[in-house]
Protein backbone atom coordinates (compact mmCIF):
# COMPACT_ATOMS: atom_id res chain seq x y z
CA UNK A 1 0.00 0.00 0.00
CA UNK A 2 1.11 3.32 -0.97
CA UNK A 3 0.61 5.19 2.37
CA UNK A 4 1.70 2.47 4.57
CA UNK A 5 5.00 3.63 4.23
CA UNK A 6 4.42 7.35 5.51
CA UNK A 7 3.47 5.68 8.74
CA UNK A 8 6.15 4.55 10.87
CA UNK A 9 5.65 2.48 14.65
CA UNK A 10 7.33 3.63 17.41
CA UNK A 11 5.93 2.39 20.78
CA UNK A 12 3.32 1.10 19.29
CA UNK A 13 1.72 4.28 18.16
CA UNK A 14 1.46 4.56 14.24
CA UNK A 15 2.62 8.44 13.52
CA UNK A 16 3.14 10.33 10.12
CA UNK A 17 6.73 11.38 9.43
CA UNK A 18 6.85 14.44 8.25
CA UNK A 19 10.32 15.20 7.96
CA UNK A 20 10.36 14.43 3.87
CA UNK A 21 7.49 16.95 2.85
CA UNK A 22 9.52 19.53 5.75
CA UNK A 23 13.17 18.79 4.08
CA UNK A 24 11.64 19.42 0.44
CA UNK A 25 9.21 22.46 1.10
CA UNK A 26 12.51 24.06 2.82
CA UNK A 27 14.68 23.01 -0.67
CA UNK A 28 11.74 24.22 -2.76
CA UNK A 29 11.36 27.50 -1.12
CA UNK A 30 15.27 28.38 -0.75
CA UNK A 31 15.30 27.72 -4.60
CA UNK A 32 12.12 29.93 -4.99
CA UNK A 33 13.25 32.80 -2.29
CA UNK A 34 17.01 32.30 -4.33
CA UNK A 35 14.82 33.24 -7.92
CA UNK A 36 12.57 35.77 -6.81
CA UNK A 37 15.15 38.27 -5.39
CA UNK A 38 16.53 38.40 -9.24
CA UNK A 39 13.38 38.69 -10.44
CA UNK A 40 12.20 41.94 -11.02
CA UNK A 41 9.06 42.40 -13.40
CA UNK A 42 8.64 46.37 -12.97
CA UNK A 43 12.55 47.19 -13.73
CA UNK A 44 12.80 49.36 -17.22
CA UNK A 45 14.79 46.85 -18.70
CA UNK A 46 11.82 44.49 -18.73
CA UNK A 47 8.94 46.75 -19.08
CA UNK A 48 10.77 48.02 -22.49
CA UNK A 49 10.98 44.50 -23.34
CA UNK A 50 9.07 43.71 -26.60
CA UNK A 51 6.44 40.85 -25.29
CA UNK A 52 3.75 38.38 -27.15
CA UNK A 53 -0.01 39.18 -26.43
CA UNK A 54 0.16 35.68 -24.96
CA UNK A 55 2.00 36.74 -22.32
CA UNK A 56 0.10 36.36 -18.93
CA UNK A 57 -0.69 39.77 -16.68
CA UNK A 58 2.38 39.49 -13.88
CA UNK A 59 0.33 38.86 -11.12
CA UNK A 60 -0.57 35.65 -12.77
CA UNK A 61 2.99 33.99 -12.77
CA UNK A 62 2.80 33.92 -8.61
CA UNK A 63 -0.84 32.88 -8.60
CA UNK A 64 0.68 30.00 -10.48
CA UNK A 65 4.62 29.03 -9.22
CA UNK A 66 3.01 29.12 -5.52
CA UNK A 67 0.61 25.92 -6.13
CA UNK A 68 3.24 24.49 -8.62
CA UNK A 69 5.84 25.00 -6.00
CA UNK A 70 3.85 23.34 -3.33
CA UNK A 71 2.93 20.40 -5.45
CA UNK A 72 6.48 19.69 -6.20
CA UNK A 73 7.30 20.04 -2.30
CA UNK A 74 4.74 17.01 -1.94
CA UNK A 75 5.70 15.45 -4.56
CA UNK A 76 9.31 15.17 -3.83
CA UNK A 77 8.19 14.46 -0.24
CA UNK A 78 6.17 11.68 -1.10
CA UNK A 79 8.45 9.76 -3.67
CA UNK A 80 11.47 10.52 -0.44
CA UNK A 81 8.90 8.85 1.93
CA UNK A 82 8.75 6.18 -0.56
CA UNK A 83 12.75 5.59 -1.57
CA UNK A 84 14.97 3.59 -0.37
CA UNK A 85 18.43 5.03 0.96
CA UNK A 86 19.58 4.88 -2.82
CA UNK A 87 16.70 6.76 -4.23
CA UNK A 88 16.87 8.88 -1.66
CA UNK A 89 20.51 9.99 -2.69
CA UNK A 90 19.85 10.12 -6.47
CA UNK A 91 16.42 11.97 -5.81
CA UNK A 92 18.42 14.33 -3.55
CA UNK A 93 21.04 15.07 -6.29
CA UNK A 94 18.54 15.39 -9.34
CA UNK A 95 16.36 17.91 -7.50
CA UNK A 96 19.64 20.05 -6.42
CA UNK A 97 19.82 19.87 -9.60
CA UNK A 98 16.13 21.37 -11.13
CA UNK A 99 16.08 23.61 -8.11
CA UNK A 100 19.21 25.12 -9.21
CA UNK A 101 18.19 25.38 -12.37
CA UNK A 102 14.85 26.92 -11.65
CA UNK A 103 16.48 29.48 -9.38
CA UNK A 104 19.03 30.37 -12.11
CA UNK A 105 16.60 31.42 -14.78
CA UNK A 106 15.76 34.67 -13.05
CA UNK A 107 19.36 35.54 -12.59
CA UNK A 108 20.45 34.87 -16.14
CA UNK A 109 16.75 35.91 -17.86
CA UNK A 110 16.19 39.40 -15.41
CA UNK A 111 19.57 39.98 -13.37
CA UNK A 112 21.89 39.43 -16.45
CA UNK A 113 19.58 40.96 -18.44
CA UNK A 114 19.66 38.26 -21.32
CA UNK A 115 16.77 36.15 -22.55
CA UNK A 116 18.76 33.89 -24.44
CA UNK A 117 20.89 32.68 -20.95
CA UNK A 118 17.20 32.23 -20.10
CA UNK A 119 15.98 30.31 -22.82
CA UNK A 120 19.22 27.94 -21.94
CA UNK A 121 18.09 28.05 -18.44
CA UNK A 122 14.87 27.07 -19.07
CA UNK A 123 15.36 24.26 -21.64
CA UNK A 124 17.50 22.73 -19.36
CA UNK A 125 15.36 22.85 -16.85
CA UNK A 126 12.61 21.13 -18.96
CA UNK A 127 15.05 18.13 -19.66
CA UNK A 128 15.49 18.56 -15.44
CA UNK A 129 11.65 18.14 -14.88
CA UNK A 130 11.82 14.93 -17.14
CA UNK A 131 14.65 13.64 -15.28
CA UNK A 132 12.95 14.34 -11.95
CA UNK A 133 9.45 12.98 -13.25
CA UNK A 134 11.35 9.62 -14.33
CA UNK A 135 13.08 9.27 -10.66
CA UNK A 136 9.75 10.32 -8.70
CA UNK A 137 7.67 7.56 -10.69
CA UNK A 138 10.27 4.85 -9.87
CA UNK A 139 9.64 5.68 -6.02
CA UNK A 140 5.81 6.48 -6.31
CA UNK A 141 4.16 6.81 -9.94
CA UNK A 142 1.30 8.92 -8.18
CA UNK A 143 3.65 11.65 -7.31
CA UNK A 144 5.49 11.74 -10.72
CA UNK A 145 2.14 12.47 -11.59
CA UNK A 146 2.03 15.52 -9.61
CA UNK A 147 4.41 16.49 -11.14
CA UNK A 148 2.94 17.12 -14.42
CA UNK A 149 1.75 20.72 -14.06
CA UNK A 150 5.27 21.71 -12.73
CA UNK A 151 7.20 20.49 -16.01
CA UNK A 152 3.79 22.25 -18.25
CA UNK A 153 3.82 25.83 -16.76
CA UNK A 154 7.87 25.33 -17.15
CA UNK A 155 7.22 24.14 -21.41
CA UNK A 156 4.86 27.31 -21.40
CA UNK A 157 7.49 29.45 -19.98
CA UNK A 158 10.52 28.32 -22.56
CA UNK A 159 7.93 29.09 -25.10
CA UNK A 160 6.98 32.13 -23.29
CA UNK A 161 10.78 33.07 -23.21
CA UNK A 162 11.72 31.52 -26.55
CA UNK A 163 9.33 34.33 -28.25
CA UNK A 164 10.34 37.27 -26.01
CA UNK A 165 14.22 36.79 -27.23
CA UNK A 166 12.91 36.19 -31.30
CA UNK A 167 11.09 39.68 -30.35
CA UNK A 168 14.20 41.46 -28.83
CA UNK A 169 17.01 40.44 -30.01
CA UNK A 170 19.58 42.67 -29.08
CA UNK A 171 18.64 41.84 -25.68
């Protein structure tokens, strides 16, 4: 059973260890807190930016990363609860890896100033999500699964960011 293993005996009480979802919501939010103070949607730079009509309002992209970042919290929690001491490392090292990359788009795409380091950023960090995806599902399939609207708002943004450098670039 899938949730048999998120309940560990000690003393004969059954209990719910939380420490997994704790460990990854505190990973998930340094790499989010490590993003945001790059990003900066109101600087010149960016407002002067040619952008598609596509492009979502601002206040849209944080009604959306904070439920994506939350699901991949759980979702890494879940699939850690799940692992074996193995896993665990390899799961550990491939989502150092995303986070890092997630965090890094801001830098390169708003601090540097240059959407095409973010269009690198980001399509690396869509071959991340499918690397994550793949070692979440061999720990707990239903948490890859979470997974899924993570990895398609991050396809939407390379797309998003693909067309903003064709539209500026000298930038």
């Amino acid at each position: 059973m899938v949730g048999v293993r998120l309940i560990s005996e000690r003393g004969g009480q059954a209990r719910l260890s939380w420490q997994p979802y704790a460990g990854a919501a505190a990973a998930v939010t340094a790499a989010a807190a490590v993003g945001s103070a790059a990003t900066d949607s109101r600087s010149t730079w960016y407002r002067r930016l040619s952008k598609p009509r596509w492009q979502p309002p601002p206040r849209a992209f944080g009604a959306a990363w904070t439920p994506l970042y939350a699901s991949l919290a759980w979702s890494v929690g879940r699939a850690w609860s799940q692992a074996d001491d193995g896993d665990r490392s390899k799961l550990a090292s491939v989502l150092a890896v995303n986070l890092s990359l997630n965090a890094a788009w801001s830098w390169l795409f708003f601090a540097a100033r240059s959407p095409r380091a973010g269009l690198a950023a980001t399509a690396l960090l869509n071959a991340s999500n499918l690397h994550l995806i793949r070692r979440v599902s061999r720990c707990d399939p239903w948490a890859a699964t979470a997974l899924l609207p993570y990895a398609a708002w991050c396809s939407f943004a390379t797309a998003l960011n693909a067309r903003i450098a064709q539209l500026n670039p000298r930038s």
